[in-house]
N, C-alpha and C. Protein backbone atom coordinates (compact mmCIF):
# COMPACT_ATOMS: atom_id res chain seq x y z
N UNK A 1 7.23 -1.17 -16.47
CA UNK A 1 8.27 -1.90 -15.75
C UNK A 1 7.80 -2.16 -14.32
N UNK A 2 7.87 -3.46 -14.20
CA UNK A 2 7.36 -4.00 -12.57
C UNK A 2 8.33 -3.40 -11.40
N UNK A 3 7.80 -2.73 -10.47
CA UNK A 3 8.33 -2.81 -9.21
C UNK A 3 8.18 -3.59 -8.24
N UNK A 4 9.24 -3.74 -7.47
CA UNK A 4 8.98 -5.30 -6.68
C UNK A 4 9.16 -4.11 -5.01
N UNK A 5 8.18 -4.02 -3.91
CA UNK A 5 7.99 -3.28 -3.00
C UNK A 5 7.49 -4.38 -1.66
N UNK A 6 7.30 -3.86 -0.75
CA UNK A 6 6.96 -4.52 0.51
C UNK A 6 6.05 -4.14 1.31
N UNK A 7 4.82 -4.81 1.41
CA UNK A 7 3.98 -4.26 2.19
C UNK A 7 3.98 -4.32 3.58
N UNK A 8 4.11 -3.56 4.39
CA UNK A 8 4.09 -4.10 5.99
C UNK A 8 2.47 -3.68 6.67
N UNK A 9 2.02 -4.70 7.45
CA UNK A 9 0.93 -4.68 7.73
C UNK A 9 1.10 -3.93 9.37
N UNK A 10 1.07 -2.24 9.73
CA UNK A 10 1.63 -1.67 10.87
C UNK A 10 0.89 -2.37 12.17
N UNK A 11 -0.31 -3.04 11.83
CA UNK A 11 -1.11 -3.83 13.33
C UNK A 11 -0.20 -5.30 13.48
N UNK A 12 0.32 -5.88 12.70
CA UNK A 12 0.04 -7.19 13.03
C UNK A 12 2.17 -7.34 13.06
N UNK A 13 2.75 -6.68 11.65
CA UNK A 13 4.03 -6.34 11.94
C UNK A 13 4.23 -7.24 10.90
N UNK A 14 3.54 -8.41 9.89
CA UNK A 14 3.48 -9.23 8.68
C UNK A 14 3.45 -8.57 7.57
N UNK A 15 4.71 -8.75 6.68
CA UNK A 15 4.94 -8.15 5.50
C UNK A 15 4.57 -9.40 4.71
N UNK A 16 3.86 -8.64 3.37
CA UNK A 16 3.88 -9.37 1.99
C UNK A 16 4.49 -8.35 0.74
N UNK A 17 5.53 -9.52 0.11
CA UNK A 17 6.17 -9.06 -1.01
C UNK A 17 4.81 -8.78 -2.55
N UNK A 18 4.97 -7.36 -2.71
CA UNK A 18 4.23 -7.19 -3.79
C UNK A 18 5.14 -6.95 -5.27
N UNK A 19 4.63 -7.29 -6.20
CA UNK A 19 5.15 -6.53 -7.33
C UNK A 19 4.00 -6.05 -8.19
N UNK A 20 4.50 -4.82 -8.01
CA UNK A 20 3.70 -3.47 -9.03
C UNK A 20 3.78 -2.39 -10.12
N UNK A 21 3.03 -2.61 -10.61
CA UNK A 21 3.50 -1.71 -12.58
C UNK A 21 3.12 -0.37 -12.35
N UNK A 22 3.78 0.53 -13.21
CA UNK A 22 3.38 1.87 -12.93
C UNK A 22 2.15 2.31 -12.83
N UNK A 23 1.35 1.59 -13.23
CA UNK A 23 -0.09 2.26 -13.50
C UNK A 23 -1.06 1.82 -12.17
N UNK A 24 -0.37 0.64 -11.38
CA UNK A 24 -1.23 0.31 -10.60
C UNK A 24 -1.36 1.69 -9.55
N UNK A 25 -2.44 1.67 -8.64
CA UNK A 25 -3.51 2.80 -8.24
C UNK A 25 -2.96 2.41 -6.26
N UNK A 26 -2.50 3.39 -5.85
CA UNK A 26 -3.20 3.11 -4.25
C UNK A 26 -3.83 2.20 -4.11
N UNK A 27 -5.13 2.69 -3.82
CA UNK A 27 -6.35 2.16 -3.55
C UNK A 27 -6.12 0.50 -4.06
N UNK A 28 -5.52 -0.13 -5.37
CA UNK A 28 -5.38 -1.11 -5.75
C UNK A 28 -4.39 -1.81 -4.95
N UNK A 29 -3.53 -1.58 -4.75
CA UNK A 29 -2.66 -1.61 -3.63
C UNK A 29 -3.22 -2.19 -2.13
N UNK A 30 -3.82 -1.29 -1.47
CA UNK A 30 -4.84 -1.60 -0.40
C UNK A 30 -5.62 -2.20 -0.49
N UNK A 31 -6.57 -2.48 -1.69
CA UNK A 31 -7.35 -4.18 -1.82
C UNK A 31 -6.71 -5.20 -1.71
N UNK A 32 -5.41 -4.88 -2.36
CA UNK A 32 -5.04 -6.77 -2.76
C UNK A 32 -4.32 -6.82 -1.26
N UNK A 33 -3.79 -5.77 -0.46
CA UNK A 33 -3.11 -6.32 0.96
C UNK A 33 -4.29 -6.62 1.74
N UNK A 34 -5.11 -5.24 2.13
CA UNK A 34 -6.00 -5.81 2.92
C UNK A 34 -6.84 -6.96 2.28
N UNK A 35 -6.69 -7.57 1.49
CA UNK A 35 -7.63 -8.86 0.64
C UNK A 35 -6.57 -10.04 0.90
N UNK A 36 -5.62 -10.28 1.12
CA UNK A 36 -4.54 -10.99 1.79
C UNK A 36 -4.57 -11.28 3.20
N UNK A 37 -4.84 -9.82 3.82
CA UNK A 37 -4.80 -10.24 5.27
C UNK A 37 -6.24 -10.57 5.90
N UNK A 38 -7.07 -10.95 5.07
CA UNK A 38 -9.11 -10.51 5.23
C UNK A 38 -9.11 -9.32 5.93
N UNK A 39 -8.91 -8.04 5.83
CA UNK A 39 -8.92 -7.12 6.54
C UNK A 39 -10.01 -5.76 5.74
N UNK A 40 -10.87 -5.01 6.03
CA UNK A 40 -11.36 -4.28 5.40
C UNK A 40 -10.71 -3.30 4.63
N UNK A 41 -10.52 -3.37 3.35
CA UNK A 41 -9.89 -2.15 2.89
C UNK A 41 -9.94 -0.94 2.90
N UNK A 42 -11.82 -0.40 3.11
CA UNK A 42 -11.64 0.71 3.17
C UNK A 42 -11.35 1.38 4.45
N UNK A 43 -10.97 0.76 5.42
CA UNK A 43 -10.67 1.14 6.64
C UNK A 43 -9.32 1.68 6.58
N UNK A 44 -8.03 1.04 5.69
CA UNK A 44 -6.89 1.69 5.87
C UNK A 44 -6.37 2.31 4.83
N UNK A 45 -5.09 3.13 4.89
CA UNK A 45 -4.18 3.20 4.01
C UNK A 45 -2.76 3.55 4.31
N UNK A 46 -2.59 3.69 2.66
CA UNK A 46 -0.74 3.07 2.90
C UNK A 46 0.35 4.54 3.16
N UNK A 47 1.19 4.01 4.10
CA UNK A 47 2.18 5.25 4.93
C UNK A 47 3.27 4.90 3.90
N UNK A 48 3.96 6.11 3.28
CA UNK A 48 5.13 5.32 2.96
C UNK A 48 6.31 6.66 3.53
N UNK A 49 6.98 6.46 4.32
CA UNK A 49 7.73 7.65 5.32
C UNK A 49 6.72 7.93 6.03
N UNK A 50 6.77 9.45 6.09
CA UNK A 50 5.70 10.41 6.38
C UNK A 50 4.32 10.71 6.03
N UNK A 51 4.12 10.51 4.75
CA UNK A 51 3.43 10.82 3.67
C UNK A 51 2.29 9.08 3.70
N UNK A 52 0.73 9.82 3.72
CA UNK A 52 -0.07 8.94 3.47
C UNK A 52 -0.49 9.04 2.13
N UNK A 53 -0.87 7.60 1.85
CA UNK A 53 -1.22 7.56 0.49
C UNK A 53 -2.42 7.10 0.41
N UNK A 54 -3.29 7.50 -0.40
CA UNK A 54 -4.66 6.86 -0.86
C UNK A 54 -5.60 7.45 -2.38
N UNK A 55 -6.31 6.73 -2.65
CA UNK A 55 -6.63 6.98 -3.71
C UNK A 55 -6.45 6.69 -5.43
N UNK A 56 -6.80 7.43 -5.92
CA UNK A 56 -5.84 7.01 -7.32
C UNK A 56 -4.44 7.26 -7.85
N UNK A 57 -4.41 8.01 -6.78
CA UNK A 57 -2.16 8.29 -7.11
C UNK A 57 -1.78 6.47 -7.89
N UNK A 58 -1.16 6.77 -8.68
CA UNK A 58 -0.42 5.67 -9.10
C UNK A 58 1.56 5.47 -8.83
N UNK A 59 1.40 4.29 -8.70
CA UNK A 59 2.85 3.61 -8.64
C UNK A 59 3.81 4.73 -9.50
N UNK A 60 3.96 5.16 -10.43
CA UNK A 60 4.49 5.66 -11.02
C UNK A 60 4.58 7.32 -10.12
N UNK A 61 3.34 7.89 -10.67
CA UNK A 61 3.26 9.27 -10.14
C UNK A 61 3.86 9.19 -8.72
N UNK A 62 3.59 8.49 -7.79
CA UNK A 62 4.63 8.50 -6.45
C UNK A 62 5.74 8.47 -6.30
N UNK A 63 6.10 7.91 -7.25
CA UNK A 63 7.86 7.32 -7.78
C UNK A 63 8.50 6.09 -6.80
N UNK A 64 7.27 5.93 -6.47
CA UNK A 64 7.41 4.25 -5.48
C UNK A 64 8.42 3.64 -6.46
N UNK A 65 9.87 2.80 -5.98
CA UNK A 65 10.63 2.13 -6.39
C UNK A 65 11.06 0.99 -5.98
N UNK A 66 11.92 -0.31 -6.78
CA UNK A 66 12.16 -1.35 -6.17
C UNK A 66 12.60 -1.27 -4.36
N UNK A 67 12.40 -2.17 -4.02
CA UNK A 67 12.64 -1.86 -2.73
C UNK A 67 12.35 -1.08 -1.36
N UNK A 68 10.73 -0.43 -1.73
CA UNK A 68 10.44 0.84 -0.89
C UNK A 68 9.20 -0.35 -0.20
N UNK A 69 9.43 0.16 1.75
CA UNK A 69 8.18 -0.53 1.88
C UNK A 69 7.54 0.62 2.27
N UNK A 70 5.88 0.13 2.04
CA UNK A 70 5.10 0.73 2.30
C UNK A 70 3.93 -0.10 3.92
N UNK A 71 3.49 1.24 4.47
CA UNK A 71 2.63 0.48 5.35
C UNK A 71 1.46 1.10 5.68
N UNK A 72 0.61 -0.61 5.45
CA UNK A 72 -1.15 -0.37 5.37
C UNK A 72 -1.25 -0.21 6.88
N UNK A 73 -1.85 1.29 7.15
CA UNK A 73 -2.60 1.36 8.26
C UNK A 73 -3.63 1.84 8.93
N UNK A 74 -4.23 1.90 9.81
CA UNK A 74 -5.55 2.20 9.98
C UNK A 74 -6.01 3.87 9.49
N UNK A 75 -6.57 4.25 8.68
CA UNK A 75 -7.15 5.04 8.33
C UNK A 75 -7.03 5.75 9.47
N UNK A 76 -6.12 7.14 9.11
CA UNK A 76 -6.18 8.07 10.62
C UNK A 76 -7.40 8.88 11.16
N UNK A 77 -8.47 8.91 9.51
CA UNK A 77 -9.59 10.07 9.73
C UNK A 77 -10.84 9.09 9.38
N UNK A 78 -10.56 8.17 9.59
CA UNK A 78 -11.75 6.93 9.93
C UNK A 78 -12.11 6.56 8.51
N UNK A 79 -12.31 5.43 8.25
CA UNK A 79 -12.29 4.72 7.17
C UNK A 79 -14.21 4.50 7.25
């Protein structure tokens, strides 16, 4: 089942509407934004509250839901 989420880009303050299936990956996540904004991917990742995300965690296992934004940002421990 697709989730429909929001990416906010924390440098620039430009959101893009994503929609994502349980299985999709972080890391998949952070290509297709930073691949949207031409921005290096492996330089950032995604904040969603408190909590950074990266890697293979999936959409599901996070329990990311309609309506949650998330935000791509600069890699705190250097990309």
């Amino acid at each position: 089942m697709a989730v429909k989420v929001k990416v906010k880009n924390a440098e620039s303050g430009s959101v893009v509407d994503m929609e994502l299936e349980g299985d999709n990956t972080v890391n998949e996540i952070i290509d297709s934004a930073a691949g949207y904004w031409g921005m290096n991917a492996g330089a950032y990742v995604l904040r969603k509250g408190k909590s950074l995300l990266r890697g293979a965690s999936t959409v599901a296992g996070l329990g990311i839901i309609s309506g949650d934004v998330v935000e791509l940002i600069p890699d705190p421990e250097g990309g």
